[in-house]
N, C-alpha and C. Protein backbone atom coordinates (compact mmCIF):
# COMPACT_ATOMS: atom_id res chain seq x y z
N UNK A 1 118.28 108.03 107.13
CA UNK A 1 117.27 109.04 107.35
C UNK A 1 116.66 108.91 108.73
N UNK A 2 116.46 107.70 108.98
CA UNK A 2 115.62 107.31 110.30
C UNK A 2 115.94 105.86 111.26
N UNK A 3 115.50 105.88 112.41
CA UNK A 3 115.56 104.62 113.17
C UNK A 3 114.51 104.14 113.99
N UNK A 4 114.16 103.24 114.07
CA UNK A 4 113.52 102.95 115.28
C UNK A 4 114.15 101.31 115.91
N UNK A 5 113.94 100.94 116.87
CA UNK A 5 115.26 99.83 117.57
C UNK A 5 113.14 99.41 118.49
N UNK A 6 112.64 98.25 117.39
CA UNK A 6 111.54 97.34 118.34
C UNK A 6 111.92 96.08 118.92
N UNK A 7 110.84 95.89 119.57
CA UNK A 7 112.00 94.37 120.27
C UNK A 7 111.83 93.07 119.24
N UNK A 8 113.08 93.26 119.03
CA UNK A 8 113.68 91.94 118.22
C UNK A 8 114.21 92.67 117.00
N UNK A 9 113.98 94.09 116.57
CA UNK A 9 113.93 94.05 115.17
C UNK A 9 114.31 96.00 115.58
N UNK A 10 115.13 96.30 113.93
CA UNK A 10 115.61 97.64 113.90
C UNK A 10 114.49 97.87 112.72
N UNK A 11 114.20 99.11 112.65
CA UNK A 11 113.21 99.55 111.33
C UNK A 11 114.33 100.36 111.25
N UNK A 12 114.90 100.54 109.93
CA UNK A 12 115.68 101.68 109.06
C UNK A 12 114.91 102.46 108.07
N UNK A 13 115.17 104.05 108.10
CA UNK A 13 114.25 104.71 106.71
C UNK A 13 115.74 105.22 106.06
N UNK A 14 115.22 105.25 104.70
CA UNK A 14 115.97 105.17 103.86
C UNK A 14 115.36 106.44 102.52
N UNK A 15 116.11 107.60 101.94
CA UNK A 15 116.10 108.22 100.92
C UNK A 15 116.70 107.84 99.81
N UNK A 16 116.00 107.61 98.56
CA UNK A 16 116.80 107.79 97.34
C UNK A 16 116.80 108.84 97.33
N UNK A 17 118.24 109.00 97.25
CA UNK A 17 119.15 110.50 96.58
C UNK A 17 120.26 110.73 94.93
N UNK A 18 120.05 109.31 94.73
CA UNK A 18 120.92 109.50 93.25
C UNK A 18 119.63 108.82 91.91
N UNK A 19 119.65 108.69 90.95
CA UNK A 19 119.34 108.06 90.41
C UNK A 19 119.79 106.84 89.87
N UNK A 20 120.80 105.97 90.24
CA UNK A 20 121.90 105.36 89.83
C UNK A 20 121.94 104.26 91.32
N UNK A 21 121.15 103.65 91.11
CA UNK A 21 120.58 102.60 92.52
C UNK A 21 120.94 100.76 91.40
N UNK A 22 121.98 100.58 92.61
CA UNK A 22 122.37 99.43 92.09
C UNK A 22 121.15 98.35 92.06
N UNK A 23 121.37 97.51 90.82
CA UNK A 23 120.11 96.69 90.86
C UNK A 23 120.48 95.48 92.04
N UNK A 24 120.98 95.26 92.37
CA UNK A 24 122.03 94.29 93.26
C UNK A 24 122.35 95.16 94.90
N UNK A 25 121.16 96.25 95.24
CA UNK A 25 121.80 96.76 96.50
C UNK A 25 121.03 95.90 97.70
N UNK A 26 121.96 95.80 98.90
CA UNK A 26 121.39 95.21 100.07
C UNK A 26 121.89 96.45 101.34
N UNK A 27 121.02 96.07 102.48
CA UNK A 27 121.35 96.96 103.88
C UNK A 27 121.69 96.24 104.41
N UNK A 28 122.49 96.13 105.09
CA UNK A 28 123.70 95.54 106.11
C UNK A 28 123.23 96.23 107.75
N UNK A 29 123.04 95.20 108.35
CA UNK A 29 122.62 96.06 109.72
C UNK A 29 123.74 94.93 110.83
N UNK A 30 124.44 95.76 111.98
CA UNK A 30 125.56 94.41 112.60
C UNK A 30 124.95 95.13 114.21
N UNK A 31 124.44 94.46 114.95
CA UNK A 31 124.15 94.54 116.10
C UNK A 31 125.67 94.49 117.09
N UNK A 32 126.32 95.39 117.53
CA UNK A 32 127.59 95.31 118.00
C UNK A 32 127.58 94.79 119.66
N UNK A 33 127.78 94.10 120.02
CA UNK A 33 128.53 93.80 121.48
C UNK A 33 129.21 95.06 122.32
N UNK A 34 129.55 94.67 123.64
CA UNK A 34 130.54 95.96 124.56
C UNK A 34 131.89 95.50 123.73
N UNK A 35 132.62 94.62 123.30
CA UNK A 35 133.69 94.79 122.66
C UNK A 35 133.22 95.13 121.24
N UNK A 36 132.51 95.43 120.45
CA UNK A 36 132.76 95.87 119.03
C UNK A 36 132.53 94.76 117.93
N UNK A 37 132.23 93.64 118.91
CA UNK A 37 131.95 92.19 118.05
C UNK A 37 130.53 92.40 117.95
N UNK A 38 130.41 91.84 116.52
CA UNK A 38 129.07 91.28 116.29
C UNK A 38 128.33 90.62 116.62
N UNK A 39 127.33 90.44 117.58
CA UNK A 39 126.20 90.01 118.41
C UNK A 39 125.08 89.52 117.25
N UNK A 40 124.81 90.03 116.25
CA UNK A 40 123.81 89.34 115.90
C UNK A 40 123.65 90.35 114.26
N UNK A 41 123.10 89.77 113.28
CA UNK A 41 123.22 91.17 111.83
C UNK A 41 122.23 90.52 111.45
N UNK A 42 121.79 91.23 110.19
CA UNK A 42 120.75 90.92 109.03
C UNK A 42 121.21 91.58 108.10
N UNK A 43 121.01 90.83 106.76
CA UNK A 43 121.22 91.85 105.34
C UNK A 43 119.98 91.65 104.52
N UNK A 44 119.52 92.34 103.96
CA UNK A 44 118.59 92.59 103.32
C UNK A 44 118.05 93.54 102.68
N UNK A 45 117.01 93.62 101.62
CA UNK A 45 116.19 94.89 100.99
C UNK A 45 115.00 94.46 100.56
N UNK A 46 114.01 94.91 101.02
CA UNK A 46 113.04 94.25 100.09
C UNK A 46 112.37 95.24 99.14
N UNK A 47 112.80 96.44 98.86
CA UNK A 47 112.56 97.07 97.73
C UNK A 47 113.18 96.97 96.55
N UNK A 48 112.33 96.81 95.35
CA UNK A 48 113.04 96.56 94.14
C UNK A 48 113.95 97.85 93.52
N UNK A 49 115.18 97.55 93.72
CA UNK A 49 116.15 98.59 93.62
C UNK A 49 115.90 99.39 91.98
N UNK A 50 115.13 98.66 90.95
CA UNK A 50 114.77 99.06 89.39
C UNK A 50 113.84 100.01 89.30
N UNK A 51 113.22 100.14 90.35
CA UNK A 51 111.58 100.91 90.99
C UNK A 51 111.88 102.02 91.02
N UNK A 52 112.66 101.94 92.00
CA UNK A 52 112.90 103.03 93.14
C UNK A 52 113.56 104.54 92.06
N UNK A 53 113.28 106.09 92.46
CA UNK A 53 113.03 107.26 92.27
C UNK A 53 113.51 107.67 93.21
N UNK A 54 114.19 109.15 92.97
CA UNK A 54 114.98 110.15 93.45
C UNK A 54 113.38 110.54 94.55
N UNK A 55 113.61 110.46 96.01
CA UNK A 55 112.76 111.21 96.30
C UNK A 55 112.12 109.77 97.24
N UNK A 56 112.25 108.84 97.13
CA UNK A 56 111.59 107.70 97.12
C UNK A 56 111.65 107.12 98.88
N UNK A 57 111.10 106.89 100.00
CA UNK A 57 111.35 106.72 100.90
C UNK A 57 111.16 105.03 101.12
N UNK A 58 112.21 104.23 101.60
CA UNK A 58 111.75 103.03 102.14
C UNK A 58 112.22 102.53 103.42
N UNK A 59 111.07 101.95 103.98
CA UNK A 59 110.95 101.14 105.66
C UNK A 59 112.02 100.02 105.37
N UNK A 60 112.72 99.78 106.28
CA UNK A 60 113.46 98.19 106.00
C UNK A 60 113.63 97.38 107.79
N UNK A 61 112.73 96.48 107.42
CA UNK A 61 113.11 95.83 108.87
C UNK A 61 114.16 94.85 108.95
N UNK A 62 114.64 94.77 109.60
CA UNK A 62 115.74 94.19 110.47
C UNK A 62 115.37 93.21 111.58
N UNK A 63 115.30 91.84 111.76
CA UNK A 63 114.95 90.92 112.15
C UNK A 63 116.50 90.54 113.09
N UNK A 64 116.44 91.05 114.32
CA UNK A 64 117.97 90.83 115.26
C UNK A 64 117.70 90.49 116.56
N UNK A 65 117.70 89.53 117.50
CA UNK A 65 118.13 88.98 118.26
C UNK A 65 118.53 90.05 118.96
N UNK A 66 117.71 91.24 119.48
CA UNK A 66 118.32 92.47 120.27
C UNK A 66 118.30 91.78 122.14
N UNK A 67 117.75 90.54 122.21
CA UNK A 67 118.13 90.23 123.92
C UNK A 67 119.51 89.94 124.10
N UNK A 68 120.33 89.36 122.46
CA UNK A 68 121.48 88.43 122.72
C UNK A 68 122.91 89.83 123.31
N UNK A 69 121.92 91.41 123.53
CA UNK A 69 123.46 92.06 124.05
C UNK A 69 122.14 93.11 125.30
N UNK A 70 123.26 93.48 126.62
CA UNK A 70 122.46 94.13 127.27
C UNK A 70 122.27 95.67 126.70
N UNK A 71 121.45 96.28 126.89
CA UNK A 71 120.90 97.91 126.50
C UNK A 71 122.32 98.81 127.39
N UNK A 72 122.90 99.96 126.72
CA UNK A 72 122.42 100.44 125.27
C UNK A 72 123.14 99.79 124.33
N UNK A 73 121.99 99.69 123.31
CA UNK A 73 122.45 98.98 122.25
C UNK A 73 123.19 99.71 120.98
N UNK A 74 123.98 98.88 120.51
CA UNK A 74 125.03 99.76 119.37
C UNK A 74 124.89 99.03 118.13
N UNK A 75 124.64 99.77 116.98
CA UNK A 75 124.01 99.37 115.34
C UNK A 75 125.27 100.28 114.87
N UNK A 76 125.96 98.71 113.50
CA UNK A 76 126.28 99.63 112.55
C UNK A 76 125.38 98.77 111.63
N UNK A 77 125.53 100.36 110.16
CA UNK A 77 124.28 99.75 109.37
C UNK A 77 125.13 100.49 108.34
N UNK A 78 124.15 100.15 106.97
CA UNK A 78 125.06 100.59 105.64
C UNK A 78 124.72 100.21 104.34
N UNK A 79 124.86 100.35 103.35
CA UNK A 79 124.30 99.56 102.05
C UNK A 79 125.58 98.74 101.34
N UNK A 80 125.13 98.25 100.14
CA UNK A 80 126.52 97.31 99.91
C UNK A 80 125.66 96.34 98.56
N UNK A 81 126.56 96.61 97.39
CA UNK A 81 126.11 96.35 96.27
C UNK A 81 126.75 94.30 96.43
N UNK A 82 125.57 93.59 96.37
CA UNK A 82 125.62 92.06 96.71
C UNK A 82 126.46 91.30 96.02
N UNK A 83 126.77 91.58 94.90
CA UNK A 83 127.46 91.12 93.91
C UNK A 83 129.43 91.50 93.98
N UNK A 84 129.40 92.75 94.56
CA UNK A 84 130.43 92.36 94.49
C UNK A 84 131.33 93.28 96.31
N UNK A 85 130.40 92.81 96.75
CA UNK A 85 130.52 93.51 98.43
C UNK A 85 131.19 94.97 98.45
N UNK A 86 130.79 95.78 97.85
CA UNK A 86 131.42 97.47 97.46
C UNK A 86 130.53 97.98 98.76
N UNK A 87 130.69 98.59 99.16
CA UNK A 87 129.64 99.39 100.07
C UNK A 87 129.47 100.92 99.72
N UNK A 88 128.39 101.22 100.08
CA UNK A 88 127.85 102.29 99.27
C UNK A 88 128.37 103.78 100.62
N UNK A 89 128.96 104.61 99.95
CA UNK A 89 129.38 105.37 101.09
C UNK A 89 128.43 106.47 101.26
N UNK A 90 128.46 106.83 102.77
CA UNK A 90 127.27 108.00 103.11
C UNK A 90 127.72 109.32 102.63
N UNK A 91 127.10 110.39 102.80
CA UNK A 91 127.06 111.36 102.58
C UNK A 91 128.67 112.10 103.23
N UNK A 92 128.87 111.60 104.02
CA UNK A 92 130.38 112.35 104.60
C UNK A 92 131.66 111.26 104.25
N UNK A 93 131.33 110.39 102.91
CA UNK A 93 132.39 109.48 103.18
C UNK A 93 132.46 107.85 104.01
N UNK A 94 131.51 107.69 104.43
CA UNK A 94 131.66 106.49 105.31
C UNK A 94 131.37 105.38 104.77
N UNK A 95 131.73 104.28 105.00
CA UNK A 95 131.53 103.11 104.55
C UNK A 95 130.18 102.36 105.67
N UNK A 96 129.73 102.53 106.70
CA UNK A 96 128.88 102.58 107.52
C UNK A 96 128.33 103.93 108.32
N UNK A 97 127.30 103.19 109.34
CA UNK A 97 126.73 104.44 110.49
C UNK A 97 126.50 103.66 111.52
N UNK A 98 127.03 104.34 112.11
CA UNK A 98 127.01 103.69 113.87
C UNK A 98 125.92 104.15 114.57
N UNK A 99 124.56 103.41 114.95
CA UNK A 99 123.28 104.48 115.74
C UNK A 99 123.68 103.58 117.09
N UNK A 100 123.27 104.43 117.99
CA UNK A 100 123.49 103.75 119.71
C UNK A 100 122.29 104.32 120.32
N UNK A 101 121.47 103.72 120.85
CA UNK A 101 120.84 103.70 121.97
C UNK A 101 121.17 104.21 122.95
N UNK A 102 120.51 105.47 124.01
CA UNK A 102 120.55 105.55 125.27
C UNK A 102 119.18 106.22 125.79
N UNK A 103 119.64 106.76 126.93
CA UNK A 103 118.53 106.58 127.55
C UNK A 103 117.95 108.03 127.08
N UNK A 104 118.68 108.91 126.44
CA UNK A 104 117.67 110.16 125.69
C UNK A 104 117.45 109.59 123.98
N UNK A 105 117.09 108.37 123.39
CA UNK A 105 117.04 107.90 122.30
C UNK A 105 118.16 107.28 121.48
N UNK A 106 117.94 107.84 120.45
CA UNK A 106 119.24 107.06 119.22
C UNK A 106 120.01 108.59 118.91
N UNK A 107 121.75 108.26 119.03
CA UNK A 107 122.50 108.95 118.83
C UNK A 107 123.54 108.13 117.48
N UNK A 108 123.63 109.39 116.34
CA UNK A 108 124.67 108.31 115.35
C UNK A 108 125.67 108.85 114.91
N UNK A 109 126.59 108.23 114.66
CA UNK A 109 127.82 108.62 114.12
C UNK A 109 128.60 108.02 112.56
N UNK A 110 128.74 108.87 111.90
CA UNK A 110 129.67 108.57 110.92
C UNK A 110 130.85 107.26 111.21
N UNK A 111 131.02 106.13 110.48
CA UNK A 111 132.68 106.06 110.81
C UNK A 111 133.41 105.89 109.20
């Protein structure tokens, strides 16, 4: 739904859109390098996935080591049921989302 990229840390917003929210879901965030390598990630959720409602918006910070690559910076991010590493696919199919940094904001892409 949303991004913001603070120093040290990504804030992700997030919609419930199904009712059917794994009790076991985590966000996957991979801070990418100029080659496509992983520079630095966090996984996490701290909303109780049993709670949560169609309609339901949540903040998720991301705690990343954003000095360890130079600007612009490249995020893939994604959900992913913990138990048995399934990843939850977006709205067009994807198994992640690629957001990038430049100098007119955050641009993202499907992959």
């Amino acid at each position: 739904m949303g991004f913001d990229v603070l120093a040290g840390q990504l804030l992700t917003y997030w919609r419930v859109e199904s009712a059917a929210v794994p009790n076991d879901l985590k966000a996957f965030v991979h801070l990418l390098d100029a080659q496509g390598e992983i520079a630095a990630q966090h996984d996490g959720w701290d909303a109780v996935p049993a709670t949560l409602q169609i309609g339901d918006i949540i903040i998720q910070r991301h705690l990343l080591d954003t000095a360890a690559v130079p600007p612009p910076l490249t995020f893939r991010l994604g959900l992913y049921q913990f138990h048995t590493n399934q990843r939850l696919l977006t709205n067009t199919g994807a198994e992640w989302l690629i957001v990038e940094t430049s100098d007119k904001g955050l641009e993202t892409n499907d992959q």
